[in-house]
PDB file of N, CA and C in Angstrom:
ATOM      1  N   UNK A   1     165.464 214.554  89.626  1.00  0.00           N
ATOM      2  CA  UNK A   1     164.756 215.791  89.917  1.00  0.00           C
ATOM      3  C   UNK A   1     165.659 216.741  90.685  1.00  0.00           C
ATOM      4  N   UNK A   2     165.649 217.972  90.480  1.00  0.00           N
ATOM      5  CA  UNK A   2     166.215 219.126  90.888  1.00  0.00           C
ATOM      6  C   UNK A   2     165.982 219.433  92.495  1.00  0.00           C
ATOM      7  N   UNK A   3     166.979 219.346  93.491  1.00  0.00           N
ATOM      8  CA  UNK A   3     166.906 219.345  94.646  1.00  0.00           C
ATOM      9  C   UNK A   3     167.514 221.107  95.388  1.00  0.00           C
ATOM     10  N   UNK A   4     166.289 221.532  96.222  1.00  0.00           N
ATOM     11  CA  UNK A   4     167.226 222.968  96.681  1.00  0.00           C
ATOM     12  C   UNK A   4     167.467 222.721  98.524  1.00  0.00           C
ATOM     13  N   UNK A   5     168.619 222.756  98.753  1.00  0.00           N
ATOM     14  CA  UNK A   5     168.897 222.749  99.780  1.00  0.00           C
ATOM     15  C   UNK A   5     169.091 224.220 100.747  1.00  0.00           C
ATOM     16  N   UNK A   6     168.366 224.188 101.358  1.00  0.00           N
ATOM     17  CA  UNK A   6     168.604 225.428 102.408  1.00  0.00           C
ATOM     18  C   UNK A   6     169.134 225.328 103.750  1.00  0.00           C
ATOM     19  N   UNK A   7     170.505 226.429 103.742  1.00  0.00           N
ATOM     20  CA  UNK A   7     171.130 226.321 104.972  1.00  0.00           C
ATOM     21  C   UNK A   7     170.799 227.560 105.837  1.00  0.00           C
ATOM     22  N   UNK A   8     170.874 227.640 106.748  1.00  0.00           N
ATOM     23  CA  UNK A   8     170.466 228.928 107.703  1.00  0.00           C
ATOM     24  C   UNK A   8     171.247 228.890 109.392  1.00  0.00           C
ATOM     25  N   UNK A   9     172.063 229.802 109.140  1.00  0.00           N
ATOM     26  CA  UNK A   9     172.629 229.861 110.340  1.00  0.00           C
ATOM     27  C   UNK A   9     172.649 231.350 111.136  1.00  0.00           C
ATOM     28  N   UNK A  10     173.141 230.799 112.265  1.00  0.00           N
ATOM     29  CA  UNK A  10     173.307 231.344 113.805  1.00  0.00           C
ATOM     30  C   UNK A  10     174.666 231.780 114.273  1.00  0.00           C
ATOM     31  N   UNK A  11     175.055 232.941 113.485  1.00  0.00           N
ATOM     32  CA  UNK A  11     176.594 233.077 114.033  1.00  0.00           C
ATOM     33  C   UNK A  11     176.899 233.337 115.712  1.00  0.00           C
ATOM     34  N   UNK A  12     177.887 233.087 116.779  1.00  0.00           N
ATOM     35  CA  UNK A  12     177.487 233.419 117.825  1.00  0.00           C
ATOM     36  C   UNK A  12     177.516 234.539 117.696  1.00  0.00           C
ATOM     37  N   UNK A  13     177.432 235.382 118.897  1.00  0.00           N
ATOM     38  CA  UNK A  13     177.354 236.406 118.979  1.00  0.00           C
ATOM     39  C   UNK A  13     178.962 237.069 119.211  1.00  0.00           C
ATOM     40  N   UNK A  14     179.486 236.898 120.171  1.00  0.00           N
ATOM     41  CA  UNK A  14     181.098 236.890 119.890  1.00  0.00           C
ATOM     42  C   UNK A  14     182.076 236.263 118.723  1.00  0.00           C
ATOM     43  N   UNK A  15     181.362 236.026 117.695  1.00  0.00           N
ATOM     44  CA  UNK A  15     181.691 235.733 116.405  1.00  0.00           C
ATOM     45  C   UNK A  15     182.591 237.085 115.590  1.00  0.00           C
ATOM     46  N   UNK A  16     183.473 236.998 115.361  1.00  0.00           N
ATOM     47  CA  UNK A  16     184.434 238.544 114.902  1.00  0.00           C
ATOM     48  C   UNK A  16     183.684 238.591 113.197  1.00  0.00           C
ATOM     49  N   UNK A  17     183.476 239.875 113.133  1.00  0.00           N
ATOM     50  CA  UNK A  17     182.513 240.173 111.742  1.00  0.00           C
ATOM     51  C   UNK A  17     183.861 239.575 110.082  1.00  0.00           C
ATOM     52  N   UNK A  18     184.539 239.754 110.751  1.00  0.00           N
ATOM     53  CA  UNK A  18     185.657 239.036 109.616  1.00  0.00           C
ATOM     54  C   UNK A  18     185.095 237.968 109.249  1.00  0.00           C
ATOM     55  N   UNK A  19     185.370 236.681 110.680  1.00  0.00           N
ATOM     56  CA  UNK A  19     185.047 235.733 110.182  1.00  0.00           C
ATOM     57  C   UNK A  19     184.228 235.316 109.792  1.00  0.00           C
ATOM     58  N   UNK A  20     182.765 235.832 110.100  1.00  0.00           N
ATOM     59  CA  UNK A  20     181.490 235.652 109.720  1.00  0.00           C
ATOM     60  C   UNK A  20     181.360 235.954 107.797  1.00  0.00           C
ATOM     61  N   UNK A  21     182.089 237.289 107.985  1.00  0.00           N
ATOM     62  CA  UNK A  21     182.186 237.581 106.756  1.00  0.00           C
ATOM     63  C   UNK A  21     183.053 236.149 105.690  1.00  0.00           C
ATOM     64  N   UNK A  22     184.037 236.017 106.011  1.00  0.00           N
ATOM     65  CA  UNK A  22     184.662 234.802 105.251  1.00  0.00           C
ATOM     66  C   UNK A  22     184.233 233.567 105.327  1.00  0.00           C
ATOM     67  N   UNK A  23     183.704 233.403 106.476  1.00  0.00           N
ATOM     68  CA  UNK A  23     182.892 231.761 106.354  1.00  0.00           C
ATOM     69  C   UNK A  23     181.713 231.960 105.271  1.00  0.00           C
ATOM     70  N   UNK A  24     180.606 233.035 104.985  1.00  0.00           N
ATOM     71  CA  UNK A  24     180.013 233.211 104.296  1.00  0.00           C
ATOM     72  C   UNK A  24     180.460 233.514 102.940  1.00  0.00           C
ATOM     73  N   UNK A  25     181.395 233.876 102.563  1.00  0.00           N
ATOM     74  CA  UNK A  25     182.028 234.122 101.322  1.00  0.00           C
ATOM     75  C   UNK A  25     182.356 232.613 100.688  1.00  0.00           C
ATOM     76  N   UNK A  26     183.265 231.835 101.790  1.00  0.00           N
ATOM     77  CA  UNK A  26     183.311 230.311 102.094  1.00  0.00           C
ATOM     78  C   UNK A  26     182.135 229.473 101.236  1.00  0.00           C
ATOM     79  N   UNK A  27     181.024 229.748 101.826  1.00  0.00           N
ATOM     80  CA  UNK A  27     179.579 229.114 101.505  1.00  0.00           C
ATOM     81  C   UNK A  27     179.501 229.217 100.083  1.00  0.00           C
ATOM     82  N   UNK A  28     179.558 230.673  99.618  1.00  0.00           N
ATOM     83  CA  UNK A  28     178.665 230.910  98.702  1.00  0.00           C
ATOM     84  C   UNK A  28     180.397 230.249  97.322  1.00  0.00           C
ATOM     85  N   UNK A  29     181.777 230.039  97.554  1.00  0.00           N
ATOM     86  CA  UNK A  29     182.633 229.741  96.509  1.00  0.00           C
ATOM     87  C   UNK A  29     182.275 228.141  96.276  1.00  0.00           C
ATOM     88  N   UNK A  30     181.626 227.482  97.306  1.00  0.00           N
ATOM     89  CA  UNK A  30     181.644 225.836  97.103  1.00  0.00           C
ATOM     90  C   UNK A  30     181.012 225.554  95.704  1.00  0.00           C
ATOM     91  N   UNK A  31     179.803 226.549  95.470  1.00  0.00           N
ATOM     92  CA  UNK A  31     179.603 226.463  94.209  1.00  0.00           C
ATOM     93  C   UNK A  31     180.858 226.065  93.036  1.00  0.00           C
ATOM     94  N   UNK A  32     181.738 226.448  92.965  1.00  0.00           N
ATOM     95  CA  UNK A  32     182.756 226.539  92.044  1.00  0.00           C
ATOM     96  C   UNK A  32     184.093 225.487  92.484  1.00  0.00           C
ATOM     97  N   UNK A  33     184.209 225.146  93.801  1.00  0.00           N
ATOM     98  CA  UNK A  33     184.782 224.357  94.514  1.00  0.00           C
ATOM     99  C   UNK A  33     184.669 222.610  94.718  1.00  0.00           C
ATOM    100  N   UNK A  34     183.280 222.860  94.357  1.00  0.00           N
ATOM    101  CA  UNK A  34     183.441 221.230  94.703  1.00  0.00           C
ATOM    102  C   UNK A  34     183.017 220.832  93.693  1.00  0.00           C
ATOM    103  N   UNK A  35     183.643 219.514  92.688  1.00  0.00           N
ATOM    104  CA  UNK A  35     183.616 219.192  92.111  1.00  0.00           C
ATOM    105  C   UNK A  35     183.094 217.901  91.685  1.00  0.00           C
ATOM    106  N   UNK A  36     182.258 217.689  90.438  1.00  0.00           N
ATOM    107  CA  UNK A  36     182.341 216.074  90.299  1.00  0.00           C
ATOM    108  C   UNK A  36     183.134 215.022  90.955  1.00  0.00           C
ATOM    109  N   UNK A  37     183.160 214.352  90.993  1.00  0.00           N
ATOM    110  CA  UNK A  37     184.322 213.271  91.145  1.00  0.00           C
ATOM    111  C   UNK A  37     184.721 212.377  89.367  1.00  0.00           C
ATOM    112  N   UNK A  38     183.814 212.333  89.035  1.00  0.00           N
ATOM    113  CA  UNK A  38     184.081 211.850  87.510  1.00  0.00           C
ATOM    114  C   UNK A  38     184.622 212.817  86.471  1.00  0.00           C
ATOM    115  N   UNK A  39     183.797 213.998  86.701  1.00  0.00           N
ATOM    116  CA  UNK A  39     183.529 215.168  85.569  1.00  0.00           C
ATOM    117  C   UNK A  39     185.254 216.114  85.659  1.00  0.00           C
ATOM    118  N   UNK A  40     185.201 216.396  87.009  1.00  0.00           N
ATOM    119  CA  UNK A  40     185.931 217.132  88.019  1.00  0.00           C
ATOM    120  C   UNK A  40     185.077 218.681  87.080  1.00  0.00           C
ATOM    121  N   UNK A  41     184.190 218.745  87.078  1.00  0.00           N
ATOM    122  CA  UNK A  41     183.543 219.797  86.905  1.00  0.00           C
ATOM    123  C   UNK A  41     182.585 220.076  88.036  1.00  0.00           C
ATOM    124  N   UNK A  42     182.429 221.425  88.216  1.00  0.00           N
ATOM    125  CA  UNK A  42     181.567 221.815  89.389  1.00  0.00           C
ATOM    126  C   UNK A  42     180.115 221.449  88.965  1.00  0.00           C
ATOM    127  N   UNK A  43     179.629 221.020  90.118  1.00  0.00           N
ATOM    128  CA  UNK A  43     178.153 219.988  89.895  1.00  0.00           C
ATOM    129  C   UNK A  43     176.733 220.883  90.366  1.00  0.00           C
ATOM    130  N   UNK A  44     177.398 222.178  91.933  1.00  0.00           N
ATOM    131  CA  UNK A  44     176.121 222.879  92.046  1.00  0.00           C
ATOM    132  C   UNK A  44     175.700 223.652  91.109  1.00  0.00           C
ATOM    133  N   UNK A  45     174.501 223.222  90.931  1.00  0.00           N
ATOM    134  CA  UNK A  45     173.942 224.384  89.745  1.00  0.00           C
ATOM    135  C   UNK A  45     173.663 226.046  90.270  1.00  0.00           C
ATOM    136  N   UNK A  46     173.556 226.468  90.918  1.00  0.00           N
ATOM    137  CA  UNK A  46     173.446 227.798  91.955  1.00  0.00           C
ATOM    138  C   UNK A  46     173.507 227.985  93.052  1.00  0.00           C
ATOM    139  N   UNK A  47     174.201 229.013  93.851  1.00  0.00           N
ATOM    140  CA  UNK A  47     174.283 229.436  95.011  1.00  0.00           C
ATOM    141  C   UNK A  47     174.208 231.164  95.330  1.00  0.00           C
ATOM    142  N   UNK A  48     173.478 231.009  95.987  1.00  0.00           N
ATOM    143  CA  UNK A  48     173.205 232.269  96.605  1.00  0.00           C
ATOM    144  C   UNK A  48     172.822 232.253  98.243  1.00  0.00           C
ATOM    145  N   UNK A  49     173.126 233.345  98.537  1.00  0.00           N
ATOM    146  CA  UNK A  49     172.612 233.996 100.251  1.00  0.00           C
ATOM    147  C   UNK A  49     173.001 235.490 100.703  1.00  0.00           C
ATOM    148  N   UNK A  50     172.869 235.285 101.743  1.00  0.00           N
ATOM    149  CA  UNK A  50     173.355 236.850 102.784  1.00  0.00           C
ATOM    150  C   UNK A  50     172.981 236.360 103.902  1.00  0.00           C
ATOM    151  N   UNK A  51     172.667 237.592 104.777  1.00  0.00           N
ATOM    152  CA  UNK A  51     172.790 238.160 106.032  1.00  0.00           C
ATOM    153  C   UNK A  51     171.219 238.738 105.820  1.00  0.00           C
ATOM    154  N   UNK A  52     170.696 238.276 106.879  1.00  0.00           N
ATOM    155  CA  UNK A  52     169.067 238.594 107.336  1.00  0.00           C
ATOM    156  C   UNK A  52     168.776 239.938 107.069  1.00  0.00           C
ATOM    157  N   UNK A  53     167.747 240.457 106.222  1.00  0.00           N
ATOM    158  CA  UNK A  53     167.589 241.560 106.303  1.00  0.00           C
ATOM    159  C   UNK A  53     165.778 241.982 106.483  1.00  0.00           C
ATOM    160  N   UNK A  54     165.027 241.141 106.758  1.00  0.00           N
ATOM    161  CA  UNK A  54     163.807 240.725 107.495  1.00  0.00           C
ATOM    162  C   UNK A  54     163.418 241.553 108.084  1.00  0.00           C
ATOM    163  N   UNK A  55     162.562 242.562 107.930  1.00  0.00           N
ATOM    164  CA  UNK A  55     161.761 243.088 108.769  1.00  0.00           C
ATOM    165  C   UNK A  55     160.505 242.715 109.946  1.00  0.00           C
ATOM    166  N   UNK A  56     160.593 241.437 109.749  1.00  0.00           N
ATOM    167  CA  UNK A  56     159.098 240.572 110.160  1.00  0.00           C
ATOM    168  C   UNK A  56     159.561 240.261 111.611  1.00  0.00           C
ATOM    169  N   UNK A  57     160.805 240.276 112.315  1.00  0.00           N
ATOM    170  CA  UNK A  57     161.110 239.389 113.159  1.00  0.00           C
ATOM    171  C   UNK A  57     160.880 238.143 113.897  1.00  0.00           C
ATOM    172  N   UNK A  58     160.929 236.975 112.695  1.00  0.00           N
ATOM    173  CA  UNK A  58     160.332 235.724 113.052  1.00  0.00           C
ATOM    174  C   UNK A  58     162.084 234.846 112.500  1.00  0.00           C
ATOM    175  N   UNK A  59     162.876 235.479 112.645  1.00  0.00           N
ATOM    176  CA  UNK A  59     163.922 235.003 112.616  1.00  0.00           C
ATOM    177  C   UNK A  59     164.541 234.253 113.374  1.00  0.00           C
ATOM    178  N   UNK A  60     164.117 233.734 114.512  1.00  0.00           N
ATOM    179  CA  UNK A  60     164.386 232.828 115.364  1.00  0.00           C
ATOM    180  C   UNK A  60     165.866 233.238 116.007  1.00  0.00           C
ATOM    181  N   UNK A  61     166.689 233.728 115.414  1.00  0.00           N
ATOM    182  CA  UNK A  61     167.909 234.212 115.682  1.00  0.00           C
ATOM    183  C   UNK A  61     168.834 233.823 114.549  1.00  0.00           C
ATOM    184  N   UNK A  62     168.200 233.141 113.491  1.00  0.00           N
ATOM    185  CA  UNK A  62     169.333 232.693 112.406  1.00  0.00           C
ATOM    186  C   UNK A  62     169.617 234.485 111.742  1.00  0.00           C
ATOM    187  N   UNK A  63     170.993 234.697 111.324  1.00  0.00           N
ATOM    188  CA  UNK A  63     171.554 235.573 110.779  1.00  0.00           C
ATOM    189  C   UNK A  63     171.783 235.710 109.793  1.00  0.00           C
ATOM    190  N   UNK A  64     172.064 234.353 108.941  1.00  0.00           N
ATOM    191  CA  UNK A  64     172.586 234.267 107.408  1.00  0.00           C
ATOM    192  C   UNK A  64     171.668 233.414 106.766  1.00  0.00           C
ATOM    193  N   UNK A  65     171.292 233.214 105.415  1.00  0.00           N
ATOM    194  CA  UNK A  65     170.769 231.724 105.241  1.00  0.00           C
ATOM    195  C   UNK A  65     171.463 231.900 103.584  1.00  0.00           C
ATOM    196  N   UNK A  66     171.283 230.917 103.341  1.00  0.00           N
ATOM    197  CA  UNK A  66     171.759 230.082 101.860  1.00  0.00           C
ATOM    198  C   UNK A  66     170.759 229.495 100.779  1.00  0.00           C
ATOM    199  N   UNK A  67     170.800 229.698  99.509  1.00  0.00           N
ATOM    200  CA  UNK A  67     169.958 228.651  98.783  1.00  0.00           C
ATOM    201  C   UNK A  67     171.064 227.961  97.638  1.00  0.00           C
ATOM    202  N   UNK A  68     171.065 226.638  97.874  1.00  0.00           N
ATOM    203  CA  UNK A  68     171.851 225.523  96.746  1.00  0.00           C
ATOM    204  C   UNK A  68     171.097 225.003  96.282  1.00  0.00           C
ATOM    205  N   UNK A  69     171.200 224.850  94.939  1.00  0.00           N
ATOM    206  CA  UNK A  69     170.078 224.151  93.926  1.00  0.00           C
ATOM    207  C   UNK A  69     171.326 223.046  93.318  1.00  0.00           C
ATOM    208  N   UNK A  70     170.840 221.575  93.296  1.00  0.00           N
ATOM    209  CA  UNK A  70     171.404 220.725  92.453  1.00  0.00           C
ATOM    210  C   UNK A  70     170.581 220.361  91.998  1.00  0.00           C
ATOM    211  N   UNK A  71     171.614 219.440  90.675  1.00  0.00           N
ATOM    212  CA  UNK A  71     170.451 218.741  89.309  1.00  0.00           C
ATOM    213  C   UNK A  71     169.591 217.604  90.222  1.00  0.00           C
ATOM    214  N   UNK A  72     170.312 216.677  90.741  1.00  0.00           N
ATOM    215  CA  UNK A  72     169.622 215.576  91.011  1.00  0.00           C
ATOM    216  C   UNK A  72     170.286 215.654  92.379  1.00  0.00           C
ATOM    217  N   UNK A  73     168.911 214.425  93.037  1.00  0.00           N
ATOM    218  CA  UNK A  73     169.085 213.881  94.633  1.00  0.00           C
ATOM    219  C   UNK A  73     170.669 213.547  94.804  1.00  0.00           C
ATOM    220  N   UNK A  74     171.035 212.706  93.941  1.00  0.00           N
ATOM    221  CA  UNK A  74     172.918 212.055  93.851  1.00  0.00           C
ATOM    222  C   UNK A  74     173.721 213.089  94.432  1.00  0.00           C
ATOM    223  N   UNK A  75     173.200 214.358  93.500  1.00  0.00           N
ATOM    224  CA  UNK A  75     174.795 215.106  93.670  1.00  0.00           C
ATOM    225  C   UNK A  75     174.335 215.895  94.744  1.00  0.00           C
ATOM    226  N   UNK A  76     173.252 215.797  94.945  1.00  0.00           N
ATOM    227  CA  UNK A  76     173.177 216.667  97.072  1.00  0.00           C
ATOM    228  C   UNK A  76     173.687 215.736  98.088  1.00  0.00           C
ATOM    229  N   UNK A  77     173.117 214.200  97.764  1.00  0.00           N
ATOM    230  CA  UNK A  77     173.529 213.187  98.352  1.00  0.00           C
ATOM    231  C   UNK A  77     175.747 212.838  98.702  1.00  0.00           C
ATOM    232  N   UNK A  78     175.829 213.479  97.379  1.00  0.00           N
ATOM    233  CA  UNK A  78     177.511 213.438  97.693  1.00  0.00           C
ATOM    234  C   UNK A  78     177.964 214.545  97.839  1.00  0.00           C
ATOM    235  N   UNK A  79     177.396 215.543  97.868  1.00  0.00           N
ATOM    236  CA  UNK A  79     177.448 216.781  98.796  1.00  0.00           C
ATOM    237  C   UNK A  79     177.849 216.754 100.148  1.00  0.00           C
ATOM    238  N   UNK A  80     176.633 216.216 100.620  1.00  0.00           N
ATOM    239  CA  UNK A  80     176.343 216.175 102.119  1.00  0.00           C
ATOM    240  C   UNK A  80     177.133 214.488 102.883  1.00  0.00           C
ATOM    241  N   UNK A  81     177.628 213.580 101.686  1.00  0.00           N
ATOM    242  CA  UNK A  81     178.338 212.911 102.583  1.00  0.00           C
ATOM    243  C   UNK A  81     179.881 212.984 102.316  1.00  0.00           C
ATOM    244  N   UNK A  82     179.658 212.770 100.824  1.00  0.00           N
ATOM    245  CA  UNK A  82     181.773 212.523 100.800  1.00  0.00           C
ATOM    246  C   UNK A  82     182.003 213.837 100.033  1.00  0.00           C
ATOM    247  N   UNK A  83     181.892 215.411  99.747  1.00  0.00           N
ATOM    248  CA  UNK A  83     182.621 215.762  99.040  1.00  0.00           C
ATOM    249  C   UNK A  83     183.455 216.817 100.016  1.00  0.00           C
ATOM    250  N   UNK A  84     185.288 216.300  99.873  1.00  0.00           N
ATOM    251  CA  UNK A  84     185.819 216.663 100.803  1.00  0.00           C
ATOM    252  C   UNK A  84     185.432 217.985 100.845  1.00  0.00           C
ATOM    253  N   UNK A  85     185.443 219.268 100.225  1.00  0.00           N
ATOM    254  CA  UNK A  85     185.493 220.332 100.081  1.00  0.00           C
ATOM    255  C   UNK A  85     184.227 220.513 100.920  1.00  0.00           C
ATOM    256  N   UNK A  86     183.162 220.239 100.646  1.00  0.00           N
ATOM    257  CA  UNK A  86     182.457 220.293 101.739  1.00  0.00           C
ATOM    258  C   UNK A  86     182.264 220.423 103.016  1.00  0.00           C
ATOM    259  N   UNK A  87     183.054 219.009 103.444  1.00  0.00           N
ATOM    260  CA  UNK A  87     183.261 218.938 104.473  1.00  0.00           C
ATOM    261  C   UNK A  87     184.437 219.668 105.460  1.00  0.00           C
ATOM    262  N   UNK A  88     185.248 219.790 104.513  1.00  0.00           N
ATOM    263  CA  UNK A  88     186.533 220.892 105.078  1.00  0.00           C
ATOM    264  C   UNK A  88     185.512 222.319 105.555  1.00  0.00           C
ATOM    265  N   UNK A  89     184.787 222.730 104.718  1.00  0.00           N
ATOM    266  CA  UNK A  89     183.934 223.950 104.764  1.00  0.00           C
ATOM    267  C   UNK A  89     183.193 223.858 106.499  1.00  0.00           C
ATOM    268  N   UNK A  90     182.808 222.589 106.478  1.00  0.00           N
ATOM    269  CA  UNK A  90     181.692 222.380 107.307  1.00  0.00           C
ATOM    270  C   UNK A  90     182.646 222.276 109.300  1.00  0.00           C
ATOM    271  N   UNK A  91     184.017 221.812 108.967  1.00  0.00           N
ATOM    272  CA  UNK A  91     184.597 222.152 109.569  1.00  0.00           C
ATOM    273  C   UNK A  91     185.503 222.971 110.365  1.00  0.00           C
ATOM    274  N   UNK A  92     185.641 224.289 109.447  1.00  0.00           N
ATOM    275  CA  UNK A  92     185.825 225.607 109.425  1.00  0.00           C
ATOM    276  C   UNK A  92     184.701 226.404 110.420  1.00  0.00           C
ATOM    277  N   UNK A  93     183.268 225.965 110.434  1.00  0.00           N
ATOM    278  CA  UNK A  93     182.600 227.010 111.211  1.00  0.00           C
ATOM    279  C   UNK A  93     182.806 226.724 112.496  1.00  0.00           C
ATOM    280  N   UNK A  94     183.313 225.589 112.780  1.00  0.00           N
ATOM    281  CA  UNK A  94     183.560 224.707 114.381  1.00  0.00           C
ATOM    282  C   UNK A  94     183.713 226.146 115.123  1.00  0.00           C
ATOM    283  N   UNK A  95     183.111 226.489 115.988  1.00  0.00           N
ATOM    284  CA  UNK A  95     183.636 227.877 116.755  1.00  0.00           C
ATOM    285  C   UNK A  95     182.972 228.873 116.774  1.00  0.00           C
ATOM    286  N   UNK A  96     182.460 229.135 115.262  1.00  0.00           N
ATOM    287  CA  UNK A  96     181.809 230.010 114.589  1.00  0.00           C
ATOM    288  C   UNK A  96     179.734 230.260 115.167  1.00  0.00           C
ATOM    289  N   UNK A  97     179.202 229.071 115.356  1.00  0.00           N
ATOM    290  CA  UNK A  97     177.455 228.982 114.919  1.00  0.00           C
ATOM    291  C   UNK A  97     177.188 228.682 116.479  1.00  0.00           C
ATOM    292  N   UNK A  98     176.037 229.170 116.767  1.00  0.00           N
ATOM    293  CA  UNK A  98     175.479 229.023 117.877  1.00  0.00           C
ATOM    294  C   UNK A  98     174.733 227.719 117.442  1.00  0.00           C
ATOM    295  N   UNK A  99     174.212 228.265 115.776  1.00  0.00           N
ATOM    296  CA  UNK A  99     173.499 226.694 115.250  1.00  0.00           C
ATOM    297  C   UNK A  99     173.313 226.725 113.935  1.00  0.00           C
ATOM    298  N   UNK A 100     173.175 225.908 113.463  1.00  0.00           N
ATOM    299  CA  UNK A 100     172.674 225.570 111.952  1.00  0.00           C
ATOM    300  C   UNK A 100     171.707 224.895 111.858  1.00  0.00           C
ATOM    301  N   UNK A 101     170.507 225.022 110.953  1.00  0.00           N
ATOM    302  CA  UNK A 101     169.334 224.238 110.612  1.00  0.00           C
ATOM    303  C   UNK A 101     169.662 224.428 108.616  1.00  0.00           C
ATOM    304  N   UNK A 102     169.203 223.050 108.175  1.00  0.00           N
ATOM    305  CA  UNK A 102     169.053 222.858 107.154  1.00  0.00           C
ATOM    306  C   UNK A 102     167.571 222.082 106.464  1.00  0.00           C
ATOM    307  N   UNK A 103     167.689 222.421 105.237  1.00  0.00           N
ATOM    308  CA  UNK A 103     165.642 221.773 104.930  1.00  0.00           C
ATOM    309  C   UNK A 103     166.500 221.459 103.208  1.00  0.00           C
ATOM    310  N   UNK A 104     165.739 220.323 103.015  1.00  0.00           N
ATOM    311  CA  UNK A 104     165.457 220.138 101.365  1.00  0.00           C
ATOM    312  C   UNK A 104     164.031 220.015 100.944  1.00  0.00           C
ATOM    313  N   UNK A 105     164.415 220.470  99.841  1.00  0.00           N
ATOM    314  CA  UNK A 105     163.094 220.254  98.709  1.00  0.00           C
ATOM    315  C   UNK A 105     163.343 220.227  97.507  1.00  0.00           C
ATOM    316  N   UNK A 106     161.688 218.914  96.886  1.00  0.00           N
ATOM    317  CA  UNK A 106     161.936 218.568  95.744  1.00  0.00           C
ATOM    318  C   UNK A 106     161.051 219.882  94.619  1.00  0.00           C
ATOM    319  N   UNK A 107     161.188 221.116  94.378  1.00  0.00           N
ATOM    320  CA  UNK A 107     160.452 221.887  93.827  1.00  0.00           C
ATOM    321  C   UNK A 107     158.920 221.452  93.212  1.00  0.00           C
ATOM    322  N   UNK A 108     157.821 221.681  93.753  1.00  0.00           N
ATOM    323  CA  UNK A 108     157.072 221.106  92.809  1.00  0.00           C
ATOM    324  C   UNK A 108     156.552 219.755  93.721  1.00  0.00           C
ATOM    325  N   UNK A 109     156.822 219.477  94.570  1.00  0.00           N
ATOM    326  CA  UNK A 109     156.764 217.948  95.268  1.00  0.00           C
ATOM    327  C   UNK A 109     156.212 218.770  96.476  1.00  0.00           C
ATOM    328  N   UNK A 110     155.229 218.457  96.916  1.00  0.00           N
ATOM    329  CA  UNK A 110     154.087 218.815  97.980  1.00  0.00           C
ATOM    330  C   UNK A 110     153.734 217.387  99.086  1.00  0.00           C
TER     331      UNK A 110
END
């Protein structure tokens, strides 16, 4: 079943708009970046995000958020543990986030 993962972050506030800008650019290339390990074909099926543009102010303070859609639980599952590219990514914001919160869902699964 088709899994969407949502990321949502907290740049600090002394965060330089460059980098904010390139860590988010960052986010949204993994699509194309990380690869099978068998296939060596790229496995996320979509990515998209931005920068808050919310009028509601229930933003808690997150600034950016993300939506990743994969085919199956597996390939979020090797997402989120071994795919280096990932994790290189995930190590890049070190400096960057006051915080990150993330949520999955199975579409359709209540």
């Amino acid at each position: 079943m088709a899994i969407t993962h949502i990321v949502l972050f907290q740049f600090k506030q002394n965060a330089a708009v460059e980098a904010i800008h390139n860590a988010c650019k960052q986010m949204l290339s993994l699509k194309d970046r990380c690869l099978d390990p068998s296939t060596r074909k790229p496995y996320i099926q979509s990515a998209s995000g931005g920068r808050d543009n919310s009028p509601e102010g229930a933003q808690g303070g997150i600034t950016h958020a993300f939506i990743v859609e994969f085919a199956t639980e597996a390939d979020r599952d090797f997402y989120v543990t071994r795919d280096s590219v990932h994790q290189e990514f995930v190590k890049s914001l070190d400096g960057l986030l006051e915080r990150a919160q993330v949520v999955d869902f199975t579409p359709g699964i209540l």
